[in-house]
N, C-alpha and C. Protein backbone atom coordinates (compact mmCIF):
# COMPACT_ATOMS: atom_id res chain seq x y z
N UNK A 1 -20.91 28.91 17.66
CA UNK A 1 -19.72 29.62 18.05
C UNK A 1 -19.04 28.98 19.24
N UNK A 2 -19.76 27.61 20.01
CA UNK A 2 -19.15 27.16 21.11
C UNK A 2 -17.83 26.41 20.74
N UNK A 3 -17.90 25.77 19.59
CA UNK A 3 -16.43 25.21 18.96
C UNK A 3 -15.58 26.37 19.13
N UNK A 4 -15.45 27.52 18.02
CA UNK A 4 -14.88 28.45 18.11
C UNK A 4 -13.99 29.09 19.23
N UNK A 5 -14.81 29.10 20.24
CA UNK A 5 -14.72 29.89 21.23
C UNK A 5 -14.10 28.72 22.16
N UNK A 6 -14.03 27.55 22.53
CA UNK A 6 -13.49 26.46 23.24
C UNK A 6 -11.86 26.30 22.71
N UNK A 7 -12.38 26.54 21.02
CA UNK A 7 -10.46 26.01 20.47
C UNK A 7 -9.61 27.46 21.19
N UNK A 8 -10.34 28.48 21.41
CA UNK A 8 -9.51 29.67 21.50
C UNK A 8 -8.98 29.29 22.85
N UNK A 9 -9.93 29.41 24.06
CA UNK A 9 -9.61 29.06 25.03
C UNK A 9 -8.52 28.18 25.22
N UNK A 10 -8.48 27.59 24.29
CA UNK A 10 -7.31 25.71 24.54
C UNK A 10 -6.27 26.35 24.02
N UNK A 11 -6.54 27.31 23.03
CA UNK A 11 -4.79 27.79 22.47
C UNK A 11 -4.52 28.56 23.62
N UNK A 12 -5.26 29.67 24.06
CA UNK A 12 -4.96 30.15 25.24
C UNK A 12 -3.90 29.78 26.12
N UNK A 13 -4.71 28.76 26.56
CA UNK A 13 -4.46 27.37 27.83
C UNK A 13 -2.67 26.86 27.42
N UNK A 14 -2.90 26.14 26.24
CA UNK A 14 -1.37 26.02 25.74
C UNK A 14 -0.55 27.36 25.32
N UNK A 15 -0.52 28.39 25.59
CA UNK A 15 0.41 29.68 25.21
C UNK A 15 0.65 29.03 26.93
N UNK A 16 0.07 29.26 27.86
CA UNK A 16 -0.03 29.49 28.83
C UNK A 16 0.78 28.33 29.64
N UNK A 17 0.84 27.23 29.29
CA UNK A 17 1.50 26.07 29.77
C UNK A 17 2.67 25.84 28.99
N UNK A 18 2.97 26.73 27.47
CA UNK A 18 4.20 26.45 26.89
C UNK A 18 5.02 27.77 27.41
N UNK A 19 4.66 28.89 28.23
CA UNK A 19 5.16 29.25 29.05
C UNK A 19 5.91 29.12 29.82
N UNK A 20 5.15 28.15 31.37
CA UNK A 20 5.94 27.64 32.05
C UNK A 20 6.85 26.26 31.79
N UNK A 21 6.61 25.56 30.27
CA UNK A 21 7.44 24.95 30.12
C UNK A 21 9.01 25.82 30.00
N UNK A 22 8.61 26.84 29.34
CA UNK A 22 9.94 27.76 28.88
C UNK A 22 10.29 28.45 30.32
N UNK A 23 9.77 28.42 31.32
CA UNK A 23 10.46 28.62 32.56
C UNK A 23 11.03 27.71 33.14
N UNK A 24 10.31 26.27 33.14
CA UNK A 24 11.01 25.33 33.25
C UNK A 24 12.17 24.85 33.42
N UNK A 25 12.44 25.06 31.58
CA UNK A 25 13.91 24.87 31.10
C UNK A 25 14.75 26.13 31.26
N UNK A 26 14.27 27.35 31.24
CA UNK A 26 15.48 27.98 31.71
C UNK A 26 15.84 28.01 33.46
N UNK A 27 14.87 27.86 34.01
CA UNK A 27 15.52 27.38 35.65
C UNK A 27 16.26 26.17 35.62
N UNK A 28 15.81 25.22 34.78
CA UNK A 28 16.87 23.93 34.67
C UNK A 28 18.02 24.63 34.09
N UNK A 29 18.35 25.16 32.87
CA UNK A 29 19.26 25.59 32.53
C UNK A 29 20.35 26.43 33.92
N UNK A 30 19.66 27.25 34.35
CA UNK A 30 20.42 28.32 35.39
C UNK A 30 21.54 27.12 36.86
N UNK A 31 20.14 26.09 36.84
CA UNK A 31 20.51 25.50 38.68
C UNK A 31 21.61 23.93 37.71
N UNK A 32 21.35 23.83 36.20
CA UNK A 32 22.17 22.36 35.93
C UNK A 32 21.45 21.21 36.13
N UNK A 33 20.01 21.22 36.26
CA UNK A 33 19.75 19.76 37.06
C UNK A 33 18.70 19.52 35.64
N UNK A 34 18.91 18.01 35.93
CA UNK A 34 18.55 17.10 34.78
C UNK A 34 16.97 17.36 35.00
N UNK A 35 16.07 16.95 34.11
CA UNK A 35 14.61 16.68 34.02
C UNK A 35 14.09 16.42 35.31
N UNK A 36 13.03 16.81 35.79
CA UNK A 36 12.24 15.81 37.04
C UNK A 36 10.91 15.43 36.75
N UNK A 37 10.25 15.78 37.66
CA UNK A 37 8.66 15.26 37.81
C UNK A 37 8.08 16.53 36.71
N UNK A 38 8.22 18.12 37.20
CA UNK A 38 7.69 19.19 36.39
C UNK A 38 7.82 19.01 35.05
N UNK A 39 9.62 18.85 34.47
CA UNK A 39 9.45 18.83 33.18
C UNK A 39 8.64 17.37 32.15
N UNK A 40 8.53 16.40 32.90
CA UNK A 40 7.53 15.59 33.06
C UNK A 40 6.00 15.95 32.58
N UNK A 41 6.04 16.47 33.64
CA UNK A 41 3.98 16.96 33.26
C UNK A 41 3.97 18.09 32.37
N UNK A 42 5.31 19.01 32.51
CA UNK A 42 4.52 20.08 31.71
C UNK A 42 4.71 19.68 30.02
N UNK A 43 5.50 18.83 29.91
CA UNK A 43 5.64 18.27 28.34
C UNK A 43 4.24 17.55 28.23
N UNK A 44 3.81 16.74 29.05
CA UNK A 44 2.42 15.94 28.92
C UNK A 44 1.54 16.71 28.51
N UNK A 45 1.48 17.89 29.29
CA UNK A 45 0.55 18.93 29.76
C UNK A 45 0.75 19.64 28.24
N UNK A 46 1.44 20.22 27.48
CA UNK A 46 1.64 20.84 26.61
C UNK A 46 1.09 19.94 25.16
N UNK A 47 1.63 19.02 25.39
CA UNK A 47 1.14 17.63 24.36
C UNK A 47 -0.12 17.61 24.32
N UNK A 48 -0.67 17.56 25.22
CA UNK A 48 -2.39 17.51 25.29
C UNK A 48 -3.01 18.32 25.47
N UNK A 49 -3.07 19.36 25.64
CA UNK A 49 -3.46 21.06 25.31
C UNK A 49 -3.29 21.00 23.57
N UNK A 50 -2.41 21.15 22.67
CA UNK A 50 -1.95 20.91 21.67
C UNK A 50 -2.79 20.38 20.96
N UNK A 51 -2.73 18.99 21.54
CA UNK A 51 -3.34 18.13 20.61
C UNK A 51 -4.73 18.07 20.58
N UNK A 52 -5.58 18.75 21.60
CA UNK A 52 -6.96 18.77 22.18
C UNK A 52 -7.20 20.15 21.49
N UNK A 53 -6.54 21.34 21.69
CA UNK A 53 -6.92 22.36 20.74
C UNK A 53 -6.85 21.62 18.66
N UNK A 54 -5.74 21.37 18.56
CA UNK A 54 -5.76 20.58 17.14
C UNK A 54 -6.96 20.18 17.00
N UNK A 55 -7.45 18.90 18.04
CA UNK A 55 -8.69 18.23 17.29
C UNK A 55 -9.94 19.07 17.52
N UNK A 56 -10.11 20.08 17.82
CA UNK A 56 -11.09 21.14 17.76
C UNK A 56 -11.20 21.94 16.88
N UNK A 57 -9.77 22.31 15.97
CA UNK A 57 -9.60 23.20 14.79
C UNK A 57 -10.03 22.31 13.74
N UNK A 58 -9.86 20.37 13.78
CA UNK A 58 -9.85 19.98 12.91
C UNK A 58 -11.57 20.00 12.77
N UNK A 59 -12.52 19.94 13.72
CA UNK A 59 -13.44 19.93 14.07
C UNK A 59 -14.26 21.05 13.25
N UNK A 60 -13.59 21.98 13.74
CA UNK A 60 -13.75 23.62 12.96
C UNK A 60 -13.94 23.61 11.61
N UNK A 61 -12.78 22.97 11.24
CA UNK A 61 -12.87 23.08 9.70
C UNK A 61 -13.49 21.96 9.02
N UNK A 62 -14.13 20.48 9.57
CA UNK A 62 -14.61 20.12 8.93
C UNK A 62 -16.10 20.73 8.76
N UNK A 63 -16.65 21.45 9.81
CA UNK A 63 -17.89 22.10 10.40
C UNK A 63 -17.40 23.55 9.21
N UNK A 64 -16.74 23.38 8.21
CA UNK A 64 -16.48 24.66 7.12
C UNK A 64 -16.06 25.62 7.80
N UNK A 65 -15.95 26.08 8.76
CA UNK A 65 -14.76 27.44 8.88
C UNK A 65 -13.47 26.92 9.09
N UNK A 66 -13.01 27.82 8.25
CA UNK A 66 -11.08 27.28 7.84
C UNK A 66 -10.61 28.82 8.60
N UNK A 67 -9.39 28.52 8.41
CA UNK A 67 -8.58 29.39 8.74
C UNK A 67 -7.90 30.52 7.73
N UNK A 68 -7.78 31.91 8.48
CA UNK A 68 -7.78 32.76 7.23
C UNK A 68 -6.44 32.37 5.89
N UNK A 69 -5.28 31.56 7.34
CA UNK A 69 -4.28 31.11 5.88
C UNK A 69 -4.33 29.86 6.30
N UNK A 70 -3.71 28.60 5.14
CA UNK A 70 -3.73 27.52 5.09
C UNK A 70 -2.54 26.94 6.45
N UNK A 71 -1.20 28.16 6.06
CA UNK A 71 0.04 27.97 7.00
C UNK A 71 -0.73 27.86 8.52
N UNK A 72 -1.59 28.23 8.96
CA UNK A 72 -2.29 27.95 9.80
C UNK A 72 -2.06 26.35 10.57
N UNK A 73 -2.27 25.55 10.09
CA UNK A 73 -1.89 23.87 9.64
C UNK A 73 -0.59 23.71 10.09
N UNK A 74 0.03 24.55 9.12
CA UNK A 74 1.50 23.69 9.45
C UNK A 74 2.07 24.23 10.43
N UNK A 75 1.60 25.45 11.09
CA UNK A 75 2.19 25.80 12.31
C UNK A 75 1.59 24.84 13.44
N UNK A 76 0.48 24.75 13.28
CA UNK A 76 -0.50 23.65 14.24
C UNK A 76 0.68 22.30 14.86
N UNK A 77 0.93 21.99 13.49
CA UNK A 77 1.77 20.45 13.66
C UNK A 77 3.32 20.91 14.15
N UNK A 78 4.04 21.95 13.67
CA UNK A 78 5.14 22.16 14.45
C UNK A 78 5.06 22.64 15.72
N UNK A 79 3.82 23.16 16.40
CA UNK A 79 4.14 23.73 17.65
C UNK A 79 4.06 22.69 18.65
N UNK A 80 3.04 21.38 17.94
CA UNK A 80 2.18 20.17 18.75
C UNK A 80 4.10 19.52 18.74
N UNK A 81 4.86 19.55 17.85
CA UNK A 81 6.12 18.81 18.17
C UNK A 81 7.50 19.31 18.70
N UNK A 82 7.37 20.77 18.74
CA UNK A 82 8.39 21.12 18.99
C UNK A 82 9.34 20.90 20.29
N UNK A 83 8.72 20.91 21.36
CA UNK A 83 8.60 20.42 22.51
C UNK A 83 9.42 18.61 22.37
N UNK A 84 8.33 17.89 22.31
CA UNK A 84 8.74 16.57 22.66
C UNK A 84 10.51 16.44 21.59
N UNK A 85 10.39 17.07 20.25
CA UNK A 85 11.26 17.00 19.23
C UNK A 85 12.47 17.76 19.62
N UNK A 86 13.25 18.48 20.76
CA UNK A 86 13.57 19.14 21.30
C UNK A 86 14.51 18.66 21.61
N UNK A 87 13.54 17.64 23.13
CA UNK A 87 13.72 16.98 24.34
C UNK A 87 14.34 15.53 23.63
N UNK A 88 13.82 15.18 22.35
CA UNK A 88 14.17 13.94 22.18
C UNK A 88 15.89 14.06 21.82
N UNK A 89 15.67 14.92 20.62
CA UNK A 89 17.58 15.14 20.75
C UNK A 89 18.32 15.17 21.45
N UNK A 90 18.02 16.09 22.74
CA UNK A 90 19.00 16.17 23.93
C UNK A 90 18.67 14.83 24.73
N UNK A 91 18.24 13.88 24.60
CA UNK A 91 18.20 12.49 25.71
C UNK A 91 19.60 12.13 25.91
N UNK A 92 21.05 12.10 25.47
CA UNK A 92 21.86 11.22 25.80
C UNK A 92 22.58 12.74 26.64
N UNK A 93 22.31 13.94 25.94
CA UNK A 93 22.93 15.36 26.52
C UNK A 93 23.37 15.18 28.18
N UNK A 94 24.23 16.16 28.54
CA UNK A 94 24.35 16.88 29.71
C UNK A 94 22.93 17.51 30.44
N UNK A 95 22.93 17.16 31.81
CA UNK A 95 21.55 18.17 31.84
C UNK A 95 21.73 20.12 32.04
N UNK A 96 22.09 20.53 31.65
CA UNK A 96 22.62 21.62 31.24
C UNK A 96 22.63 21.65 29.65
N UNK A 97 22.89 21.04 29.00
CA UNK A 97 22.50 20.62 27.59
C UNK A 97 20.74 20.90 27.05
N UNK A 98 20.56 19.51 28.07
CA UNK A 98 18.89 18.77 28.19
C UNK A 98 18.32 20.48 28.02
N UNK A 99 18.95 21.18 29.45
CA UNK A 99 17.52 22.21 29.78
C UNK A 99 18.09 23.29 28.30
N UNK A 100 18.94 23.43 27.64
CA UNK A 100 19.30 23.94 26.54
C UNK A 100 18.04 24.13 25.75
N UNK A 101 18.46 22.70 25.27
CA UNK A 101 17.26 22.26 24.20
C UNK A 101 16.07 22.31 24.68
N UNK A 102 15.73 22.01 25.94
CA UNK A 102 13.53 22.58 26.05
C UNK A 102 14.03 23.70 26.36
N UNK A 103 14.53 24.93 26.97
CA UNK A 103 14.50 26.17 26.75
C UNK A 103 14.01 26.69 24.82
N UNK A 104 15.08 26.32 24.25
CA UNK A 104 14.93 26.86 22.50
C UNK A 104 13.67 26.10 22.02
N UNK A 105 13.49 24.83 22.17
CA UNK A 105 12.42 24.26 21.53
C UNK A 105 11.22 25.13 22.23
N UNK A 106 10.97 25.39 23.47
CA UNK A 106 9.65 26.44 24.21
C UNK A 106 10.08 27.58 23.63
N UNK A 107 10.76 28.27 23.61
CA UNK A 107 10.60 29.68 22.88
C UNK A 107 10.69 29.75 21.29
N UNK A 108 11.22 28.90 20.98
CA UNK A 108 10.54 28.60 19.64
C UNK A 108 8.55 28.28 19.06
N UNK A 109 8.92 27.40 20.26
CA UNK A 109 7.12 27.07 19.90
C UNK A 109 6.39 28.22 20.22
N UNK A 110 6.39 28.97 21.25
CA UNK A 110 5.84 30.41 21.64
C UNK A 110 5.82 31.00 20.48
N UNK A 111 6.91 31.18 19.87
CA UNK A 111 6.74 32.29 18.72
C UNK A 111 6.07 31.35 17.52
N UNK A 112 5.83 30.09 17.46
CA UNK A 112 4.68 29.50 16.49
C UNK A 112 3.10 30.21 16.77
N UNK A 113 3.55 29.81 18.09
CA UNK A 113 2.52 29.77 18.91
C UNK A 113 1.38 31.41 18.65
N UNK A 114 2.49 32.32 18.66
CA UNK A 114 2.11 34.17 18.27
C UNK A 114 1.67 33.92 17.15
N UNK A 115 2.31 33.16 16.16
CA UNK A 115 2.37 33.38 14.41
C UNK A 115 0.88 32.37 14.29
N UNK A 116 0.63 31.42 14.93
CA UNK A 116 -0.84 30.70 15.27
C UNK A 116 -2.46 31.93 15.76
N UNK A 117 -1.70 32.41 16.23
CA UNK A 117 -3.16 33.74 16.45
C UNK A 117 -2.54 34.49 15.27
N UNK A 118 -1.88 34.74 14.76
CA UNK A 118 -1.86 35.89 13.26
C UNK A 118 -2.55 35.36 12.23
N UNK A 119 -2.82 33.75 12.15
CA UNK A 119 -3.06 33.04 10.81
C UNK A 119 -4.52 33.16 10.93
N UNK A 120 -4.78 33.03 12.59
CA UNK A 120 -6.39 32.24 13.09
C UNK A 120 -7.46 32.62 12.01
């Protein structure tokens, strides 16, 4: 049950850091100012939470416990991109634009993110 119980923690961890990404971008949104150092790490930070919970589920299920639905999966892979896939569109944007797009892309992934503990 230590797999189990580690991937939970890590989704945890990423609800929790795709959070303050989504504060992030809406304080960027509110003050106008382009990307800095924060939105920086917390995209890193979100990427690798993500992807470190992922390779624990994949872990999971080769170790035979699956997930109660398959959609399980494909929410996995849209929440791990929503973020960077976001941010990449808005690169030539306004930064008022920029914080647009990681605002919607983080509250989008959040609500993967809810629909990810409904599937578990």
């Amino acid at each position: 049950m230590f797999a189990h119980d580690l991937h939970l923690l890590l989704a945890f961890a990423s609800v929790a850091v795709m959070a303050v990404v989504t504060a992030e971008g809406a304080v960027r949104l509110v003050r106008a100012r382009p990307p800095g150092r924060v939105a920086s790490v917390g995209s890193g930070a979100v990427v690798v939470l993500l992807g470190m919970t992922a390779a624990g589920g994949l872990a999971l299920l080769l170790g035979g416990q699956r997930p109660k639905e398959w959609l399980h999966l494909v929410y996995a892979l849209l929440a791990f991109a929503l973020v960077p896939l976001a941010d990449s569109f808005a690169v030539q944007a306004a930064p008022r634009r920029r914080a647009v797009a990681r605002l919607l892309g983080a509250l989008v992934a959040l609500v993967v993110l809810a629909r990810l503990f409904a599937t578990g």
